[in-house]
PDB file of N, CA and C in Angstrom:
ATOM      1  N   UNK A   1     -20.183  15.728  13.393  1.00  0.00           N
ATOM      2  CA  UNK A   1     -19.277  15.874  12.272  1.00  0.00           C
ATOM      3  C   UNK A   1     -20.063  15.586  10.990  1.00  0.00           C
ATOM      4  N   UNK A   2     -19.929  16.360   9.962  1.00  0.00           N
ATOM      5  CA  UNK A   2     -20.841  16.403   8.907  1.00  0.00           C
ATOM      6  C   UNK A   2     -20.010  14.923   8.155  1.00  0.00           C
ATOM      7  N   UNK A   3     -21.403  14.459   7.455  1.00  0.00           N
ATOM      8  CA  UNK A   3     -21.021  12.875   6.406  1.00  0.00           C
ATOM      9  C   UNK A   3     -19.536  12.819   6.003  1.00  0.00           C
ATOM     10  N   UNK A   4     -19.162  14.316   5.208  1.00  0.00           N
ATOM     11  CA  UNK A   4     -18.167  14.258   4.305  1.00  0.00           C
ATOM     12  C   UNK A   4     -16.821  14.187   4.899  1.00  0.00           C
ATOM     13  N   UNK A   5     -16.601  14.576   6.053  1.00  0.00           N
ATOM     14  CA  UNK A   5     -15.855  14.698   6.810  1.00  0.00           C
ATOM     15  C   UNK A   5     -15.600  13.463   7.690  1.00  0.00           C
ATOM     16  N   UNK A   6     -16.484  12.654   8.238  1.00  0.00           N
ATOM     17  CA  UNK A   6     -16.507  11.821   8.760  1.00  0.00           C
ATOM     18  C   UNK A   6     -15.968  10.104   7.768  1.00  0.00           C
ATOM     19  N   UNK A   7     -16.382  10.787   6.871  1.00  0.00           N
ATOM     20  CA  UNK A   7     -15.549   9.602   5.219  1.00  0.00           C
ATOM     21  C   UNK A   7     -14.455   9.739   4.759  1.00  0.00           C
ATOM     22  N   UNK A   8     -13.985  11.191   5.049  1.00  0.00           N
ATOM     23  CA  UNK A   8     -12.665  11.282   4.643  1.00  0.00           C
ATOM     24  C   UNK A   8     -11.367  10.873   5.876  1.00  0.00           C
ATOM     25  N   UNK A   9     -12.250  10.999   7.343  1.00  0.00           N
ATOM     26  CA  UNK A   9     -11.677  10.228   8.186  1.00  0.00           C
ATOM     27  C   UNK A   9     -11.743   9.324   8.785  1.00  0.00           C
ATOM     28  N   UNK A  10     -12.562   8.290   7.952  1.00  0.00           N
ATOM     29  CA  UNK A  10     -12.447   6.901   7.790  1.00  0.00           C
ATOM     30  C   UNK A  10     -11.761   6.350   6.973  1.00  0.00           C
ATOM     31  N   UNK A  11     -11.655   7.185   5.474  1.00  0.00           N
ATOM     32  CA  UNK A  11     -10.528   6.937   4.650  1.00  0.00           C
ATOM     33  C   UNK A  11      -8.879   6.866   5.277  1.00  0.00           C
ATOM     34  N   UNK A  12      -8.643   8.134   6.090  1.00  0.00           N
ATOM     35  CA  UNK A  12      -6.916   8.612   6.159  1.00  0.00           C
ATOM     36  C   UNK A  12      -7.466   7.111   7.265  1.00  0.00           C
ATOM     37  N   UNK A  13      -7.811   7.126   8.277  1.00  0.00           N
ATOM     38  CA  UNK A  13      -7.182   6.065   9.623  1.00  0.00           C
ATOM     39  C   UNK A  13      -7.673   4.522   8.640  1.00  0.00           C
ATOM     40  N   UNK A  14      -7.783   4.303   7.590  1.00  0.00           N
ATOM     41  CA  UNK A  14      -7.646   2.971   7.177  1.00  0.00           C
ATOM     42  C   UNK A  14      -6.570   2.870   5.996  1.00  0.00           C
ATOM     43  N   UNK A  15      -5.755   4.117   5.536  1.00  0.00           N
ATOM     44  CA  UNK A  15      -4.790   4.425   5.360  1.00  0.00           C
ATOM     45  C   UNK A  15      -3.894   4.521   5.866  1.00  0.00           C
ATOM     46  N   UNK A  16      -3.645   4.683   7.099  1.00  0.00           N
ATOM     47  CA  UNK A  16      -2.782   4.905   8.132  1.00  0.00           C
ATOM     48  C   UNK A  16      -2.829   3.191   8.604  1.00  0.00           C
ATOM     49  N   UNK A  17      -3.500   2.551   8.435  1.00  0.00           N
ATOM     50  CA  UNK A  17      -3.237   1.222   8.963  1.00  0.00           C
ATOM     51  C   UNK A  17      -2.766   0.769   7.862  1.00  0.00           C
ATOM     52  N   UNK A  18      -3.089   0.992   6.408  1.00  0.00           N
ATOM     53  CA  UNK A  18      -2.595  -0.420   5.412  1.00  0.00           C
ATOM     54  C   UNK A  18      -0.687   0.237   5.738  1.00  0.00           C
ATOM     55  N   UNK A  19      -0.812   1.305   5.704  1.00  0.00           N
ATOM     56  CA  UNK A  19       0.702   1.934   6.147  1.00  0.00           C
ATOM     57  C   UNK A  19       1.567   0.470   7.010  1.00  0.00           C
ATOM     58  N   UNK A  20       0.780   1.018   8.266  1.00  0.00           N
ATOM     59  CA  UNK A  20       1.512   0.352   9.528  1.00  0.00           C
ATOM     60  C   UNK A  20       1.540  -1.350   8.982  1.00  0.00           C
ATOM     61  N   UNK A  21       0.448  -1.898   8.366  1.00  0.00           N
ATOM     62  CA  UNK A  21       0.711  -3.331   8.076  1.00  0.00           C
ATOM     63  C   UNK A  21       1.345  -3.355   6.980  1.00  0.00           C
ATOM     64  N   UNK A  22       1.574  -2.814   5.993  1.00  0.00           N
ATOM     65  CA  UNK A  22       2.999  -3.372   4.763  1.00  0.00           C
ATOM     66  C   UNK A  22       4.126  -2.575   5.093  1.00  0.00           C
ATOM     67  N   UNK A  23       4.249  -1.287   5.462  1.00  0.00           N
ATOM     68  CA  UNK A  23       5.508  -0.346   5.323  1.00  0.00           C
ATOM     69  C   UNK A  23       6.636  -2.212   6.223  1.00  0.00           C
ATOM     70  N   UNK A  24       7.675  -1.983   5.207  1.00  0.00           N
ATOM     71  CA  UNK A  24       9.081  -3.536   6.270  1.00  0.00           C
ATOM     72  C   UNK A  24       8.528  -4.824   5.692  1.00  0.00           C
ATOM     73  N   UNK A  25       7.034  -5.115   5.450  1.00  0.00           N
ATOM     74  CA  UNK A  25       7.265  -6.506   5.179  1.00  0.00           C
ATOM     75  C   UNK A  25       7.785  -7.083   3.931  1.00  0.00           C
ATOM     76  N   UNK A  26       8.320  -8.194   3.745  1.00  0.00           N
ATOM     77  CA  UNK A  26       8.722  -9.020   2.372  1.00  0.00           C
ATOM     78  C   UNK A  26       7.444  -9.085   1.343  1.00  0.00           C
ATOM     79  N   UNK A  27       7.868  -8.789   0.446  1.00  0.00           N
ATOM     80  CA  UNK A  27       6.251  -9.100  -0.577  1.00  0.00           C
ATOM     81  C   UNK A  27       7.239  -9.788  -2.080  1.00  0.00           C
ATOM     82  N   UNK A  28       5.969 -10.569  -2.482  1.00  0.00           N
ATOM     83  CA  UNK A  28       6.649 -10.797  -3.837  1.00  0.00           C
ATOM     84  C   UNK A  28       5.308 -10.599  -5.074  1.00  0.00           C
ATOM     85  N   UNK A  29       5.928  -9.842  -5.802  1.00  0.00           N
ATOM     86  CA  UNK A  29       4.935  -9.165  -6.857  1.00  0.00           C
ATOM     87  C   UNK A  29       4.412 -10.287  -8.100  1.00  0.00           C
ATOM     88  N   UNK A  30       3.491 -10.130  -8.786  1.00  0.00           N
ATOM     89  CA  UNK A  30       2.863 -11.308  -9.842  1.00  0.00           C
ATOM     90  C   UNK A  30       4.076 -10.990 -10.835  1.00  0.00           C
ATOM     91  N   UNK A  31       5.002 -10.127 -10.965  1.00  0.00           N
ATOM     92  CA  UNK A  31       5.836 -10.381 -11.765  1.00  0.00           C
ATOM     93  C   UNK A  31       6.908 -10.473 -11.520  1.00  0.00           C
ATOM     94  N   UNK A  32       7.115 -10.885 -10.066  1.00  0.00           N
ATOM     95  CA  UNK A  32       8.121 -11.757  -9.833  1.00  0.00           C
ATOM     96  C   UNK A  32       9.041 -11.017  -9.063  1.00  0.00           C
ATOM     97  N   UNK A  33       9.041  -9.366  -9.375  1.00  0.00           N
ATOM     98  CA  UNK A  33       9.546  -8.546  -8.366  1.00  0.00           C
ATOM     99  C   UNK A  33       9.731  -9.089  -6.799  1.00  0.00           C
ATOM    100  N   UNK A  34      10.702  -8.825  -6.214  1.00  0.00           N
ATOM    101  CA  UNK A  34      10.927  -9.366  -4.183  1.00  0.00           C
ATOM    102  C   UNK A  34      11.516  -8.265  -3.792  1.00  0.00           C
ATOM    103  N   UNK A  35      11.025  -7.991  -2.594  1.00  0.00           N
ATOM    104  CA  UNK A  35      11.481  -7.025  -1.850  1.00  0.00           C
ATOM    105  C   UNK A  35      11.157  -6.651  -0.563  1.00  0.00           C
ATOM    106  N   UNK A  36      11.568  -5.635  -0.006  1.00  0.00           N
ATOM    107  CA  UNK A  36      10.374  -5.011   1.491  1.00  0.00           C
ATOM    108  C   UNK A  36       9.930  -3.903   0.913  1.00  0.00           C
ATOM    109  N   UNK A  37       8.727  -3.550   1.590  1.00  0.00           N
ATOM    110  CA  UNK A  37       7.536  -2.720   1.211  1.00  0.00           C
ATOM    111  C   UNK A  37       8.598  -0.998   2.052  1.00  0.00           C
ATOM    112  N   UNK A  38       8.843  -0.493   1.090  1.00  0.00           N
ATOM    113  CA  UNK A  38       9.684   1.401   1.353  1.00  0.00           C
ATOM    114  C   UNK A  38       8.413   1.953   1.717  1.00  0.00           C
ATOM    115  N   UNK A  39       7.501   1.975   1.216  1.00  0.00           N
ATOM    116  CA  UNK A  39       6.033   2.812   1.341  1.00  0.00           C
ATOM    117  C   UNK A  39       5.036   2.527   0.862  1.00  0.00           C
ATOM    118  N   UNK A  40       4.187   3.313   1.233  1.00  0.00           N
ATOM    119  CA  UNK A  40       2.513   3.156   0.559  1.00  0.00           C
ATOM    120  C   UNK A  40       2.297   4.857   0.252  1.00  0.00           C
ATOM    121  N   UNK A  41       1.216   4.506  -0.803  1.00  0.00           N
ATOM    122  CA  UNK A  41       0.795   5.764  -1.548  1.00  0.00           C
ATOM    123  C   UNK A  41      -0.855   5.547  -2.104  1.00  0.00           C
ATOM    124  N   UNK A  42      -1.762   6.622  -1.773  1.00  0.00           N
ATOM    125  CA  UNK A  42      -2.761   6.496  -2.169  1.00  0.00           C
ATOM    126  C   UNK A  42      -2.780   7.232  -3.426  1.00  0.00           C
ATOM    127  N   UNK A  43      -3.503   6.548  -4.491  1.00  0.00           N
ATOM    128  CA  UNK A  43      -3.471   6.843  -5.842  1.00  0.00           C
ATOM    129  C   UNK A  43      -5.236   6.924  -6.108  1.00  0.00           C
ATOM    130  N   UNK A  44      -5.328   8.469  -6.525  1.00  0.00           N
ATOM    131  CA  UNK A  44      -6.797   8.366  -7.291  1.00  0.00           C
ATOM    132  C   UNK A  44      -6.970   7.620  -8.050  1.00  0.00           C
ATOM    133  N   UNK A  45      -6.029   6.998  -9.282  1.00  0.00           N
ATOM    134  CA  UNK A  45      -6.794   6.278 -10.213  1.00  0.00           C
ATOM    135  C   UNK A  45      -6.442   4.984  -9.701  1.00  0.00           C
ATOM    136  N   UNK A  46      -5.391   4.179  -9.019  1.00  0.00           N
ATOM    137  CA  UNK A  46      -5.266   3.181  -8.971  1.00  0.00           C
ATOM    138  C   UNK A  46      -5.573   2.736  -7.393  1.00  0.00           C
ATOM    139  N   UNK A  47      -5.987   3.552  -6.475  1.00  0.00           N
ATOM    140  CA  UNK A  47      -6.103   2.674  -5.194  1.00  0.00           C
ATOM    141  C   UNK A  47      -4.707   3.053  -4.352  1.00  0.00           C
ATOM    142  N   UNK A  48      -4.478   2.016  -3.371  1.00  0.00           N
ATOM    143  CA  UNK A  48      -2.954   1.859  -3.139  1.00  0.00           C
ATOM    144  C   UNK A  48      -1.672   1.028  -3.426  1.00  0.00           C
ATOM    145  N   UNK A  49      -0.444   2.369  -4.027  1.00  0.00           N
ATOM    146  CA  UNK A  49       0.352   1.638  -4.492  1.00  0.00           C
ATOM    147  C   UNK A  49       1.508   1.756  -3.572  1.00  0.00           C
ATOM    148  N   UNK A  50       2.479   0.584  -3.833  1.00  0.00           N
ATOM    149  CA  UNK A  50       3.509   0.392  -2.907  1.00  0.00           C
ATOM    150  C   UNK A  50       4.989   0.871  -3.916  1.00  0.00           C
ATOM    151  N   UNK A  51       5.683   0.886  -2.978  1.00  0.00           N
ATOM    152  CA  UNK A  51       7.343   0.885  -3.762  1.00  0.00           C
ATOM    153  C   UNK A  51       7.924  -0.252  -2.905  1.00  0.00           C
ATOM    154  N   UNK A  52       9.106  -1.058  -3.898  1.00  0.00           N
ATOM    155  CA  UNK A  52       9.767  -2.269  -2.968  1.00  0.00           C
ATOM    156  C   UNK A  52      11.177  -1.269  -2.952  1.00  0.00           C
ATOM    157  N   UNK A  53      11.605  -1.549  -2.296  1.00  0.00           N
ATOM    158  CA  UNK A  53      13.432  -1.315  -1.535  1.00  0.00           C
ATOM    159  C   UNK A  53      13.891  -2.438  -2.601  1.00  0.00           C
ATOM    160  N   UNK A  54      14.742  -1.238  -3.126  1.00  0.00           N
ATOM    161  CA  UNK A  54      15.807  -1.888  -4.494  1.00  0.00           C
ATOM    162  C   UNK A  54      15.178  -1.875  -6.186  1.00  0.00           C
ATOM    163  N   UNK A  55      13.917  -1.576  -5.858  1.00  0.00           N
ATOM    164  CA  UNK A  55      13.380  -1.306  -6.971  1.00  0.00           C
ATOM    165  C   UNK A  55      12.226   0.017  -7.417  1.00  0.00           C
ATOM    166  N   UNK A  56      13.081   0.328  -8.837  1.00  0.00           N
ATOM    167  CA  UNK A  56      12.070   1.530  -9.370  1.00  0.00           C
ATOM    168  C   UNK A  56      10.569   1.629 -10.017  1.00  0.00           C
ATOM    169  N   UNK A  57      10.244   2.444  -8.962  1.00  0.00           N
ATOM    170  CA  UNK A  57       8.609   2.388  -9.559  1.00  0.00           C
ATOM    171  C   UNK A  57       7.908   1.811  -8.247  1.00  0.00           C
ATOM    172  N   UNK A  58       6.396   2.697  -8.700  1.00  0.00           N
ATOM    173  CA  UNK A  58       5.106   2.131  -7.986  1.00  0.00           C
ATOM    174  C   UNK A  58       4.727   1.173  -8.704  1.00  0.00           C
ATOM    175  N   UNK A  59       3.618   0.131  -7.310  1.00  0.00           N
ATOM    176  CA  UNK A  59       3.030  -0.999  -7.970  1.00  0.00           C
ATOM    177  C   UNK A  59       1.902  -0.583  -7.454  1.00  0.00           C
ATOM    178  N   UNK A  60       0.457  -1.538  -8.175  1.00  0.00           N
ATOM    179  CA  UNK A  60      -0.925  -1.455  -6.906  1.00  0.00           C
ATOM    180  C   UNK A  60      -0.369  -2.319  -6.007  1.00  0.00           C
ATOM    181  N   UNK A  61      -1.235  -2.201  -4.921  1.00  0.00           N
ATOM    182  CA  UNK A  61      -1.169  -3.255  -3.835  1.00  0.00           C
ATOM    183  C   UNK A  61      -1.701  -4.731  -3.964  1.00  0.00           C
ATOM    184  N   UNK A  62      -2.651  -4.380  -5.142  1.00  0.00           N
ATOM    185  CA  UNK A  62      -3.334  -5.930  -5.687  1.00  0.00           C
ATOM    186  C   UNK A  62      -2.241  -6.511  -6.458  1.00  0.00           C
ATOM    187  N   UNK A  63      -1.463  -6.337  -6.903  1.00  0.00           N
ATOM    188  CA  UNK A  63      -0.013  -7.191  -7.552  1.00  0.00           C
ATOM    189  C   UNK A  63       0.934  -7.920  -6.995  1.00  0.00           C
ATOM    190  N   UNK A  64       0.395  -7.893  -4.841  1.00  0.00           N
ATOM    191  CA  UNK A  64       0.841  -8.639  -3.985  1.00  0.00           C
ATOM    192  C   UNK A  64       1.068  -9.869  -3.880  1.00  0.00           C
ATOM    193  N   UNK A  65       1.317 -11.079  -4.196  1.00  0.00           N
ATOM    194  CA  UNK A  65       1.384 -12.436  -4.813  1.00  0.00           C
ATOM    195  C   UNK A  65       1.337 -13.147  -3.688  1.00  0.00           C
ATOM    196  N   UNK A  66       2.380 -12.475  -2.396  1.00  0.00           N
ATOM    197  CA  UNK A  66       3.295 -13.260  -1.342  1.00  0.00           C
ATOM    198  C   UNK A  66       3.397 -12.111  -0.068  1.00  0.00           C
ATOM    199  N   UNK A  67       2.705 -12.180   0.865  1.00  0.00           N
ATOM    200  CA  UNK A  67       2.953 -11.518   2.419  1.00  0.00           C
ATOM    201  C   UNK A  67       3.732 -11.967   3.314  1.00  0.00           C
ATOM    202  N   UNK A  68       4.657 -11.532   3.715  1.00  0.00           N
ATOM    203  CA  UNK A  68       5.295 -13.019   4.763  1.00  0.00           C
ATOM    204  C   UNK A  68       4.534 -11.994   6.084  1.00  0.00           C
ATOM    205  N   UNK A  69       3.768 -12.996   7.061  1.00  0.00           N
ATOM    206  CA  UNK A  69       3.056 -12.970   8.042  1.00  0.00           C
ATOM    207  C   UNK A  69       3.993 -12.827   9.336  1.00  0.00           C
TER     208      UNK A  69
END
């Protein structure tokens, strides 16, 4: 499998996991936002961002404050 190909599917299956580990859990955002994690979204300029259940708008994923384990 050529380099480029082989990076872009190392990218999606470590995408596909941050998926499976936030999509349901409780998070609480640096600004105080609470919620469960509706989805994940990969963003060219910002990385990955999440949406909380009950609230409008994407966040990054670095604005995570609080994971409940």
């Amino acid at each position: 499998m050529p380099s480029v190909k082989r990076h872009a599917s190392k990218i999606l299956k470590e995408y596909g996991q941050a998926q499976s580990e936030l999509i349901g859990k409780a998070v609480v955002l640096t600004d105080g936002k609470a919620g469960t994690v509706e989805d994940v979204w990969l963003d060219e300029l910002h990385g990955l961002r999440i949406s909380i259940k009950g609230h409008e708008g994407r966040w990054p994923v670095s604005t995570i404050k609080l994971l409940q384990s």
